[in-house]
C-alpha atoms as a PDB file:
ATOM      1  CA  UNK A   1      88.332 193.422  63.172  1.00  0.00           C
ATOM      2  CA  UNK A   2      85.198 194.497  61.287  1.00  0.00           C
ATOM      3  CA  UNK A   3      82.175 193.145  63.235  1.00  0.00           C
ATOM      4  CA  UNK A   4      80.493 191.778  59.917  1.00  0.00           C
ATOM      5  CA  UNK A   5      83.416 189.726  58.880  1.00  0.00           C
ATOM      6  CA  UNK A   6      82.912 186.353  58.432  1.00  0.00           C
ATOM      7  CA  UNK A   7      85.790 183.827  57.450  1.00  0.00           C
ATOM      8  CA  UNK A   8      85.100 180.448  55.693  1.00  0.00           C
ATOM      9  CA  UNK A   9      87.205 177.303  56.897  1.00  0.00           C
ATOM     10  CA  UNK A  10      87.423 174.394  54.179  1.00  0.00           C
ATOM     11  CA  UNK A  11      87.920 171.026  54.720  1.00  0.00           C
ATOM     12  CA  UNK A  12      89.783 171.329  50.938  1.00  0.00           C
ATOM     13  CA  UNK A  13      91.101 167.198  50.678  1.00  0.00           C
ATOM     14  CA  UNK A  14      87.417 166.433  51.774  1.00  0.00           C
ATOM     15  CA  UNK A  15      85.599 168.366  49.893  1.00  0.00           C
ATOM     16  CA  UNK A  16      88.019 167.503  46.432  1.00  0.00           C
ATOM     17  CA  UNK A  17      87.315 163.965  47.275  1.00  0.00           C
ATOM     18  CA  UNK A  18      83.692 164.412  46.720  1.00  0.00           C
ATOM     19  CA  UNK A  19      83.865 166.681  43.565  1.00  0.00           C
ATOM     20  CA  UNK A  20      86.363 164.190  42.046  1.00  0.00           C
ATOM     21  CA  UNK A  21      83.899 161.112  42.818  1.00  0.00           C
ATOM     22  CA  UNK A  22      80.874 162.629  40.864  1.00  0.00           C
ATOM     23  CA  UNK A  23      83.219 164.228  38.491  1.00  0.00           C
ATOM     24  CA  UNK A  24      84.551 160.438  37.377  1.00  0.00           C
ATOM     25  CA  UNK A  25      81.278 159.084  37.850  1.00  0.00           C
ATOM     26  CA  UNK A  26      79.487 161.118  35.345  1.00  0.00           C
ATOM     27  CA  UNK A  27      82.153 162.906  33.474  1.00  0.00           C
ATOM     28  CA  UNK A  28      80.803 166.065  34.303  1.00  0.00           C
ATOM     29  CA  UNK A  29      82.906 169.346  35.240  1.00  0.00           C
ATOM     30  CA  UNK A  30      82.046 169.776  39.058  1.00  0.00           C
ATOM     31  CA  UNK A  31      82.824 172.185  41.830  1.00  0.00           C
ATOM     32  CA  UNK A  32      82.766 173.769  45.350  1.00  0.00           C
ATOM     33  CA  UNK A  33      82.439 177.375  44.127  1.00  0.00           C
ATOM     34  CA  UNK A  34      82.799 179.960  46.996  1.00  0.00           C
ATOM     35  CA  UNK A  35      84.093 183.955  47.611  1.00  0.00           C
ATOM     36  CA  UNK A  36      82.002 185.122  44.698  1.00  0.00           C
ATOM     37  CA  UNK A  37      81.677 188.552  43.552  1.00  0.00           C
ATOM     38  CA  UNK A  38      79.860 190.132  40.483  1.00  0.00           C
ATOM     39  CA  UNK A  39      82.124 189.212  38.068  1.00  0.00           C
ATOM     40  CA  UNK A  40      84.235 186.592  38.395  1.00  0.00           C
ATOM     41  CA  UNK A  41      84.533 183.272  40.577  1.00  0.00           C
ATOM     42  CA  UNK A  42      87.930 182.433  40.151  1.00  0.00           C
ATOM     43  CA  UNK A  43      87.734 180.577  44.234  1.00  0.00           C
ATOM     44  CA  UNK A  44      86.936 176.920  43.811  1.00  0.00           C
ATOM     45  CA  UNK A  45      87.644 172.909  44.713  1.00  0.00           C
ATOM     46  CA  UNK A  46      87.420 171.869  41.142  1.00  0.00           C
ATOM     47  CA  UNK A  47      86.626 168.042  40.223  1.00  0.00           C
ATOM     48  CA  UNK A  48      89.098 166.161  38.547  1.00  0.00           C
ATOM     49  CA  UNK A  49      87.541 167.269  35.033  1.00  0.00           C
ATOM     50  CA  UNK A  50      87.551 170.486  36.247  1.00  0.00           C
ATOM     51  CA  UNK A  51      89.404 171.738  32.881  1.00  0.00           C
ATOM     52  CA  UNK A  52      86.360 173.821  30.611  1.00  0.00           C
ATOM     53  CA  UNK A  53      85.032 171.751  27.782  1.00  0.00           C
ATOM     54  CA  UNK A  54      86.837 172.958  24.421  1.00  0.00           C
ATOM     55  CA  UNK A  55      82.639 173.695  23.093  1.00  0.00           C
ATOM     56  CA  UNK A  56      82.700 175.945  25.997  1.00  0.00           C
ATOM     57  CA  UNK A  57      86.012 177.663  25.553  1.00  0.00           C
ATOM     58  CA  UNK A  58      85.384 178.400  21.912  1.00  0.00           C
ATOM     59  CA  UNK A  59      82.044 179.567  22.700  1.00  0.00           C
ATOM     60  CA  UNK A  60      83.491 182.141  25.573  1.00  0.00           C
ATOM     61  CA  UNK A  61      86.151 183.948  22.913  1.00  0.00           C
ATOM     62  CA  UNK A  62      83.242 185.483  21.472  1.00  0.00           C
ATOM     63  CA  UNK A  63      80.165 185.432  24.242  1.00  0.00           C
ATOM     64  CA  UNK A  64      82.086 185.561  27.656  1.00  0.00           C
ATOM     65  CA  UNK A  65      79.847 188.263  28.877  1.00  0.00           C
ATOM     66  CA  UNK A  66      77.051 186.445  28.388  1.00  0.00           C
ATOM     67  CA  UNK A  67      78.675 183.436  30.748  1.00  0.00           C
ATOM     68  CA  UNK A  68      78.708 185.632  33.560  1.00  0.00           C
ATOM     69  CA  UNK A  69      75.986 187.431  33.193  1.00  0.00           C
ATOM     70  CA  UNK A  70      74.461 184.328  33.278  1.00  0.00           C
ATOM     71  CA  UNK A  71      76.274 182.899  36.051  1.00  0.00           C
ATOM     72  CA  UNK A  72      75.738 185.930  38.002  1.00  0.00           C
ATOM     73  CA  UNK A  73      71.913 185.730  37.936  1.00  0.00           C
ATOM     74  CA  UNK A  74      71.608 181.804  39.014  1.00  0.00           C
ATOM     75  CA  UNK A  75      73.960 182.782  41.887  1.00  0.00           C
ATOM     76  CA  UNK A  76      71.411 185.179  42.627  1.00  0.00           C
ATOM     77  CA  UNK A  77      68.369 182.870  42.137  1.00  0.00           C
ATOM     78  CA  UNK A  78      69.963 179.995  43.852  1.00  0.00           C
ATOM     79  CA  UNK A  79      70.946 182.232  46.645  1.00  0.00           C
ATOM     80  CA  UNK A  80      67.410 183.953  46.564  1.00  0.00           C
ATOM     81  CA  UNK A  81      65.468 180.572  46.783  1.00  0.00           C
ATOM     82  CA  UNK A  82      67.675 178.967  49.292  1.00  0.00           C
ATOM     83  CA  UNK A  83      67.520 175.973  47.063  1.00  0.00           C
ATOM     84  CA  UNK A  84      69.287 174.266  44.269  1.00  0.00           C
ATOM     85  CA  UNK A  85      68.536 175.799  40.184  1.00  0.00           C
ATOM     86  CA  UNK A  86      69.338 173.636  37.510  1.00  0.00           C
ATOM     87  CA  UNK A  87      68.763 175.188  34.080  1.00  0.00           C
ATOM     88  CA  UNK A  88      70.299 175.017  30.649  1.00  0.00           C
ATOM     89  CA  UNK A  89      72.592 177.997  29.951  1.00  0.00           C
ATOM     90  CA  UNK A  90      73.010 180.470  27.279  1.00  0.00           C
ATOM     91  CA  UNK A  91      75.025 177.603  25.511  1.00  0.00           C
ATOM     92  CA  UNK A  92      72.770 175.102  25.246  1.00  0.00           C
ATOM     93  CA  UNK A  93      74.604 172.680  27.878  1.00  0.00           C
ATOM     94  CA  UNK A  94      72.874 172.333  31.394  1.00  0.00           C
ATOM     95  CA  UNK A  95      74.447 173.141  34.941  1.00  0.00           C
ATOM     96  CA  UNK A  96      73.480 172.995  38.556  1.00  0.00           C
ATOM     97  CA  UNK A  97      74.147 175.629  41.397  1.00  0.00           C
ATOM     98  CA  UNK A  98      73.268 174.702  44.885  1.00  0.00           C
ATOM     99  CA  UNK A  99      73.680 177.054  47.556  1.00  0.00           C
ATOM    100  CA  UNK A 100      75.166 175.957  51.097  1.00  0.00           C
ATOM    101  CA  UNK A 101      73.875 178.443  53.872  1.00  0.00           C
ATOM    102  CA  UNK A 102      75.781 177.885  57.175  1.00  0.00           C
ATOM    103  CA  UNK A 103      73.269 180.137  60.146  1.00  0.00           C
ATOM    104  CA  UNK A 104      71.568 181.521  57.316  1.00  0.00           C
ATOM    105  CA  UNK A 105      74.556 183.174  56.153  1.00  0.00           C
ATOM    106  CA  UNK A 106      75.729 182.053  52.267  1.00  0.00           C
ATOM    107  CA  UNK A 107      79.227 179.676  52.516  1.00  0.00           C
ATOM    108  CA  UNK A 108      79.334 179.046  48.815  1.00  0.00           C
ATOM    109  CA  UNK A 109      78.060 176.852  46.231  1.00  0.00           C
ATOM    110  CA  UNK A 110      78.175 173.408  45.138  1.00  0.00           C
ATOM    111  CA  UNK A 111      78.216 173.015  41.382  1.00  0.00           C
ATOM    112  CA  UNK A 112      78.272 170.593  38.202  1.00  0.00           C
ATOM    113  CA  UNK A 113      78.067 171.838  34.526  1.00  0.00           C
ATOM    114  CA  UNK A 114      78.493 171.371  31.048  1.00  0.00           C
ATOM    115  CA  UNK A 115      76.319 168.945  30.650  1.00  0.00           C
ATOM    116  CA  UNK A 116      75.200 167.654  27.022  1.00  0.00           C
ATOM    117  CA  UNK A 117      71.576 166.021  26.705  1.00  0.00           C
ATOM    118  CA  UNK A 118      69.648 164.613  24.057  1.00  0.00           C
ATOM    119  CA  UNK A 119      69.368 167.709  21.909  1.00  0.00           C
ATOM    120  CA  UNK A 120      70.762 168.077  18.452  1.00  0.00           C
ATOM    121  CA  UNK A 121      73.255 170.714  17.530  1.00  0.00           C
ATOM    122  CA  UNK A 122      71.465 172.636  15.372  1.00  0.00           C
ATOM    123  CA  UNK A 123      67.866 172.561  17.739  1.00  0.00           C
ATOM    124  CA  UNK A 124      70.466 174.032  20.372  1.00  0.00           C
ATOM    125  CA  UNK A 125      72.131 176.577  18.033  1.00  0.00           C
ATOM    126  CA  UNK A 126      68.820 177.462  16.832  1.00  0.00           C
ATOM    127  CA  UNK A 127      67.257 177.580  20.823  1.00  0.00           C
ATOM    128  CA  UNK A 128      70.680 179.852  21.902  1.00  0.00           C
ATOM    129  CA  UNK A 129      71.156 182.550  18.905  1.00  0.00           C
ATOM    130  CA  UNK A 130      74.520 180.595  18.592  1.00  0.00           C
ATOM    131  CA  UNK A 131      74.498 181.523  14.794  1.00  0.00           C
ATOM    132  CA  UNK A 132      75.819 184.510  15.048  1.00  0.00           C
ATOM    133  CA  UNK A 133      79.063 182.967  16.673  1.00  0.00           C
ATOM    134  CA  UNK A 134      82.232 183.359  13.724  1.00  0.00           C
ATOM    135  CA  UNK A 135      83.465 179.427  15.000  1.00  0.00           C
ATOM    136  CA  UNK A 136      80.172 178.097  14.350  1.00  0.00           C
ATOM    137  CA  UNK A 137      81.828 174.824  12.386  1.00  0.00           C
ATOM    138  CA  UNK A 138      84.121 173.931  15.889  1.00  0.00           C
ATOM    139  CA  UNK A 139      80.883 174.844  17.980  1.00  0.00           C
ATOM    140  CA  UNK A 140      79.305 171.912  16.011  1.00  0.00           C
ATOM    141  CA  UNK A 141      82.036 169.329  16.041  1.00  0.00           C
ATOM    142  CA  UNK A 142      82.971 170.208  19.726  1.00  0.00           C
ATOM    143  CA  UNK A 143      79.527 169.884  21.336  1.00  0.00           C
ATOM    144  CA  UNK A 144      78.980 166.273  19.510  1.00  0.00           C
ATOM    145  CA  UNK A 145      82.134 165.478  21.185  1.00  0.00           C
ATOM    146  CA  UNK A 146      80.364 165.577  25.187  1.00  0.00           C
ATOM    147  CA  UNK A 147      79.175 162.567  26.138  1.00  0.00           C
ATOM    148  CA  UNK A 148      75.269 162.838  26.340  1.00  0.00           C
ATOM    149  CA  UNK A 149      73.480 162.158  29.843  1.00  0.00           C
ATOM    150  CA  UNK A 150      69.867 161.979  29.738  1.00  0.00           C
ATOM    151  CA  UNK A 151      67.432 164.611  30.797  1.00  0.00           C
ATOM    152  CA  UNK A 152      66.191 162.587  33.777  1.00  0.00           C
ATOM    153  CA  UNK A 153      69.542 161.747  34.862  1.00  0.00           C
ATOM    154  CA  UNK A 154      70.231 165.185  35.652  1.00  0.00           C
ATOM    155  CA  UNK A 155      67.318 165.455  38.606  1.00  0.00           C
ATOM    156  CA  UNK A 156      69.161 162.096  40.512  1.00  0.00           C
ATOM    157  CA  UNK A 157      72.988 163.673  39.820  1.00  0.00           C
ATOM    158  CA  UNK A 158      71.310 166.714  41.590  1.00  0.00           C
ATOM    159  CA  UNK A 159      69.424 164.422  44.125  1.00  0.00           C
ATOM    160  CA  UNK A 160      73.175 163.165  44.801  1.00  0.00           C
ATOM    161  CA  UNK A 161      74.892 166.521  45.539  1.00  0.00           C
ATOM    162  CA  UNK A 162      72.033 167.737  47.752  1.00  0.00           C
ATOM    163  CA  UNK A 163      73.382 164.506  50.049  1.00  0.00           C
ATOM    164  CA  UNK A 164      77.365 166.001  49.488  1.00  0.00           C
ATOM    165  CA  UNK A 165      75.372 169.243  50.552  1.00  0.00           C
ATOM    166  CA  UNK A 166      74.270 167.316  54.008  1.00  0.00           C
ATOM    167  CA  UNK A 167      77.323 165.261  54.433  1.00  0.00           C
ATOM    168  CA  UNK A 168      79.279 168.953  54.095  1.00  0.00           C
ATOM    169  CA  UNK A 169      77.000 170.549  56.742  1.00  0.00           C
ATOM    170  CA  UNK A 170      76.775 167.483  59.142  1.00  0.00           C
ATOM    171  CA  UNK A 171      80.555 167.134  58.976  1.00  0.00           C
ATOM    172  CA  UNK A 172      81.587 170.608  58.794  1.00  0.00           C
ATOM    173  CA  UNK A 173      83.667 170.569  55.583  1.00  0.00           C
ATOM    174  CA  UNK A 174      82.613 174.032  55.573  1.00  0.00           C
ATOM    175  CA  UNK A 175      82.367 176.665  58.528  1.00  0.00           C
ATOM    176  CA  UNK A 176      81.851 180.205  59.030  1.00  0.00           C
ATOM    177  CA  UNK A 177      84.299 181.601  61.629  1.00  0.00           C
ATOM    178  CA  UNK A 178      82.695 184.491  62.710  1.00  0.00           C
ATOM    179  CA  UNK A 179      84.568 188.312  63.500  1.00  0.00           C
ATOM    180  CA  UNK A 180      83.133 187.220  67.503  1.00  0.00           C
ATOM    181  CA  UNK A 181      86.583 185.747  69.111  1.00  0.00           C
ATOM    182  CA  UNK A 182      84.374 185.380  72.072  1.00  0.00           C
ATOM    183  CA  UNK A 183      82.408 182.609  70.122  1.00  0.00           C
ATOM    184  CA  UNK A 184      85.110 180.497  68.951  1.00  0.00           C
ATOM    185  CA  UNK A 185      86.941 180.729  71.958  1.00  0.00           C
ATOM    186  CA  UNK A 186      84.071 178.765  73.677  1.00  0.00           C
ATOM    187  CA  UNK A 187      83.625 176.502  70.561  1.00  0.00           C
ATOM    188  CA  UNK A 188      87.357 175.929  70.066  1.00  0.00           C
ATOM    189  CA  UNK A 189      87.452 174.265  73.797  1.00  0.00           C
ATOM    190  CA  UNK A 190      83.744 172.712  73.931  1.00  0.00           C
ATOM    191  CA  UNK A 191      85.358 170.467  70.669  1.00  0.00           C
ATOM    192  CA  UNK A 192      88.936 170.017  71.904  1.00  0.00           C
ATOM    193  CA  UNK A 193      88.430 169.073  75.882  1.00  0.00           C
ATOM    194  CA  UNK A 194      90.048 165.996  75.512  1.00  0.00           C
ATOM    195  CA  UNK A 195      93.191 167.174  73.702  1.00  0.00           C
ATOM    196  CA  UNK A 196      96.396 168.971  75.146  1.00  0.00           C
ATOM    197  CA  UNK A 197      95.254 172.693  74.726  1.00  0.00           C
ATOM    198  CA  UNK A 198      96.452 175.786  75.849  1.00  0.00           C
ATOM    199  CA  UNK A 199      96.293 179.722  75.572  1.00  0.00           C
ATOM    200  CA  UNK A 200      98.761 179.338  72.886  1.00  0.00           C
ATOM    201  CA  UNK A 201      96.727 176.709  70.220  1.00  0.00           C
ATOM    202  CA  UNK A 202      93.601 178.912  71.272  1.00  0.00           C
ATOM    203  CA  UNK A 203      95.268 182.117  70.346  1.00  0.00           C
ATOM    204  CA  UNK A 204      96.195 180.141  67.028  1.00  0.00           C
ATOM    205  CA  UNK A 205      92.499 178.934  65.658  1.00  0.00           C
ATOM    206  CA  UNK A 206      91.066 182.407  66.521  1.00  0.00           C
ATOM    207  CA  UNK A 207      94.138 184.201  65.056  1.00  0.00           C
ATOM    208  CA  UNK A 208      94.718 186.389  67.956  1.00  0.00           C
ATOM    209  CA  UNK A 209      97.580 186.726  70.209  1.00  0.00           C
ATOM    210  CA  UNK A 210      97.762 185.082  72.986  1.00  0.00           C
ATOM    211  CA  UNK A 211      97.716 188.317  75.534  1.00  0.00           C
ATOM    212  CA  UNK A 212      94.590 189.112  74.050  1.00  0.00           C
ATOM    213  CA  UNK A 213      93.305 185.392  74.988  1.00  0.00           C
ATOM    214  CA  UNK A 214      94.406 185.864  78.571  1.00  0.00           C
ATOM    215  CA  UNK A 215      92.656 189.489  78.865  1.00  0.00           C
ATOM    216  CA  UNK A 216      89.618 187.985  77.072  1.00  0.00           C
ATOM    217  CA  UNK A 217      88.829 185.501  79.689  1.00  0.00           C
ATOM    218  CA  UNK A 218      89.891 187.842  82.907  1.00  0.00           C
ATOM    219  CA  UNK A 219      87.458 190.223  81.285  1.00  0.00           C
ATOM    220  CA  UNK A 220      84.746 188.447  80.303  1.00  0.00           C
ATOM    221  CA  UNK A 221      84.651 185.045  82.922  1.00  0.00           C
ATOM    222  CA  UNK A 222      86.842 186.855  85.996  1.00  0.00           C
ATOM    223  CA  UNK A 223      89.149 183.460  85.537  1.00  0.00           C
ATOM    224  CA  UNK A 224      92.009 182.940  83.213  1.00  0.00           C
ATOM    225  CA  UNK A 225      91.566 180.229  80.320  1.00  0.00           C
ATOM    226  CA  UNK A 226      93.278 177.311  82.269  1.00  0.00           C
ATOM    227  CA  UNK A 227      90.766 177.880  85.116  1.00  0.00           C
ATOM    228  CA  UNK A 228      87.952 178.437  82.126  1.00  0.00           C
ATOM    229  CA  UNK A 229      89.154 175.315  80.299  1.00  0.00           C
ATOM    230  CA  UNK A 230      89.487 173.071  83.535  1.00  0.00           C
ATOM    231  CA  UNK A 231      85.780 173.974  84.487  1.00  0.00           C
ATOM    232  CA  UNK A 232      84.643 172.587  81.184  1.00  0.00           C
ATOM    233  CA  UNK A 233      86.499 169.737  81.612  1.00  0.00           C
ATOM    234  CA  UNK A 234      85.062 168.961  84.838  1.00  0.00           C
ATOM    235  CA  UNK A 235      81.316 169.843  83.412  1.00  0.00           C
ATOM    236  CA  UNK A 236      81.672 166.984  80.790  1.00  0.00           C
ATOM    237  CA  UNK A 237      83.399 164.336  83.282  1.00  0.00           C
ATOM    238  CA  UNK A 238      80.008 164.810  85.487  1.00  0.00           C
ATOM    239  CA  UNK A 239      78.024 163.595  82.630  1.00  0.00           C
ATOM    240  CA  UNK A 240      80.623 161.035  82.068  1.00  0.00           C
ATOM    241  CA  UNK A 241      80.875 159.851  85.825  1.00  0.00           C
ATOM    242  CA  UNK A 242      76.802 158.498  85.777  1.00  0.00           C
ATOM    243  CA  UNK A 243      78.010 155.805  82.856  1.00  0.00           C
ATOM    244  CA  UNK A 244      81.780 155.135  83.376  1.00  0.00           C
ATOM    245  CA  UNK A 245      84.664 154.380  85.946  1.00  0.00           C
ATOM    246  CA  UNK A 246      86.960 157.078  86.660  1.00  0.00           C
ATOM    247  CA  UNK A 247      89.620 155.404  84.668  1.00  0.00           C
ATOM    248  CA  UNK A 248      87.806 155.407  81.498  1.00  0.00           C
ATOM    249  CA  UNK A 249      86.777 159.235  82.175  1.00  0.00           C
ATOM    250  CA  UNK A 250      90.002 161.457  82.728  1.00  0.00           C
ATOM    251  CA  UNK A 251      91.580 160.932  79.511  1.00  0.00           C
ATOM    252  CA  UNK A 252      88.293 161.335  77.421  1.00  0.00           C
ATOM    253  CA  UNK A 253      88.552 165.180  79.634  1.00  0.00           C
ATOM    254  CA  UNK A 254      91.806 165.843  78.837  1.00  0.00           C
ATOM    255  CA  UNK A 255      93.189 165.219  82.428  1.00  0.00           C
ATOM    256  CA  UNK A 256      97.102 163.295  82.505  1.00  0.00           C
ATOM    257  CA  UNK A 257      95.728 161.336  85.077  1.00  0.00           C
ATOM    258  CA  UNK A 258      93.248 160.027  87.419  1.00  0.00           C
ATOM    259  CA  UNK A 259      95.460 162.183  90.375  1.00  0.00           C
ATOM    260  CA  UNK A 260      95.203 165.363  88.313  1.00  0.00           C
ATOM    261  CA  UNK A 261      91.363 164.643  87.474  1.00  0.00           C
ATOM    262  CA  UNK A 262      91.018 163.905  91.080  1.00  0.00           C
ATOM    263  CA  UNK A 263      92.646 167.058  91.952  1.00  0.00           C
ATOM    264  CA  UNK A 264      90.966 169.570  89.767  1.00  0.00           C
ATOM    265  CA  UNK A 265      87.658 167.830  90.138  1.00  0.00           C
ATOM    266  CA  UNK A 266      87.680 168.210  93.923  1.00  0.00           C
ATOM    267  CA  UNK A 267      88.940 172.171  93.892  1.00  0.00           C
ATOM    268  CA  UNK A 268      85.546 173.110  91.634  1.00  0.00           C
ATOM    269  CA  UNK A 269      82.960 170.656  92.825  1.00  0.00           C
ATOM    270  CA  UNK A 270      84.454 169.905  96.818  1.00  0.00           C
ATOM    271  CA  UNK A 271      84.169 166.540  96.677  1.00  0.00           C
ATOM    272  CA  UNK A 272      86.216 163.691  94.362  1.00  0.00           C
ATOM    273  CA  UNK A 273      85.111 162.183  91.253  1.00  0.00           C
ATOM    274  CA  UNK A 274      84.747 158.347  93.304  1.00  0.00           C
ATOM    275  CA  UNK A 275      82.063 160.788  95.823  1.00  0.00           C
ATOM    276  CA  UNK A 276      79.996 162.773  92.848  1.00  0.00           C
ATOM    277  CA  UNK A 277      79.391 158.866  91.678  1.00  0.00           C
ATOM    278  CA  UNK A 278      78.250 157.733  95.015  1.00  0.00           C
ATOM    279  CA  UNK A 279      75.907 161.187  95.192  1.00  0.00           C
ATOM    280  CA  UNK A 280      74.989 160.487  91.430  1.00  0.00           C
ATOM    281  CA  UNK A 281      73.616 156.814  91.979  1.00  0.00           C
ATOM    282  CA  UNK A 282      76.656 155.184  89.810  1.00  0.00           C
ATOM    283  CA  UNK A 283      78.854 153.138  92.382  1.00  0.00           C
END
């Protein structure tokens, strides 16, 4: 596997939810944009008016290079500033890219666009050199056909997607899986300790076999991932044990029982779970 590699994991129902919420709101086209390259994004969670506007269809049968090009560059500033651009494009409608950096490393971008204000047709046409477009007539009757949302209206819609930015982040709608199995090995049991794993759903979220699992623990930790796993287990149920009975701890570590807790406890730590309370000052 190539040591820079880096896989993004989507949360895709969660994230449409959100685009199709501000998409109905405002009637906007909006977007989770993500695997770009130079030319093309053709990877995205699209809104529910995530179809093109027909002003901005017409206008791309002539000036689709310009789109991209134009595109291409606010990725680039957006990306470059670590912070969200909104600008009007080469059209004359306005759009929003804001950049989601997961460790510093770019995940994708969260977007809303074609956007009509105030302005006039012909101040736009006039602004954007759209004159020397042959369909100049539809470019007219198709842009007074998007609803209009004020100037200042734009700053709160982006105000509101740098919150779907947080929520994203804080509920990790959006991860980087790293090329490092090692990493989500450890991460993959620190969030699941109190669900029914095994070598075999481990092997699965890393997308490894599950010999390579085994070898990777005996290599790395000189225990195999049950004895790993069961040491983790125990770890949390200590911090557990100074607020709660025993009864209420094993199944919140994964243990079948209080007898299997019990058991495993005692093998790592020498002493049972009812003792560690006693030493920890929580009869």
């Amino acid at each position: 596997m190539d040591a820079y590699r880096e896989e993004l994991l989507i949360e895709v129902d969660e994230i449409k939810k959100l685009m199709d919420l501000s998409s109905s709101l405002f009637d906007i086209r909006t977007a989770f944009i993500y695997a770009i390259d130079d030319e093309k994004y053709t990877n995205e969670i699209a809104g529910n008016n995530g179809d093109y506007q027909d002003y901005c269809s017409i206008i791309q049968q002539e000036l689709k290079h310009k789109c991209i090009s134009c595109d291409r560059d606010k990725f680039k500033e957006a990306n470059r500033k670590k912070k969200p651009v909104l600008y009007q494009c080469y059209n004359g409608l306005y759009e929003m890219f804001l950049p989601l950096f997961i460790e510093n490393s770019l995940a994708g971008y969260l977007h809303f666009g074609q956007v009509r204000t105030e302005k006039d047709f012909q101040t736009v046409a006039s602004e954007c050199s759209l004159h020397e477009h042959t369909k100049i007539g539809e470019l007219e009757r198709t842009y007074n056909s998007i609803n209009i949302i004020q100037k200042e209206k734009l700053v709160l819609i982006a105000e509101l997607f740098q919150k779907f930015a947080d929520i994203i982040l804080k509920n990790k709608l959006v991860e980087l899986r790293k090329a490092n199995p090692e990493y989500y090995l450890k991460k993959y049991i620190e969030e699941n300790l109190d669900k029914p794993i095994d070598v075999k759903t481990a092997a699965e979220f890393i997308g490894r076999s599950p010999s390579f699992v085994t070898h990777n623990f005996k290599e790395k930790y000189n225990m195999t991932f049950h004895e790993y796993l069961n040491r983790k287990r125990v770890e949390h149920s200590k911090i557990l044990l100074r607020k709660y009975s025993i009864a209420e701890i094993f199944p919140l570590c994964g243990f079948k029982n209080r007898y299997h807790f019990s058991k495993v406890f005692k093998k790592i730590e020498g002493i049972t779970p009812g003792e560690y309370q006693l030493l920890a000052g929580k009869a």
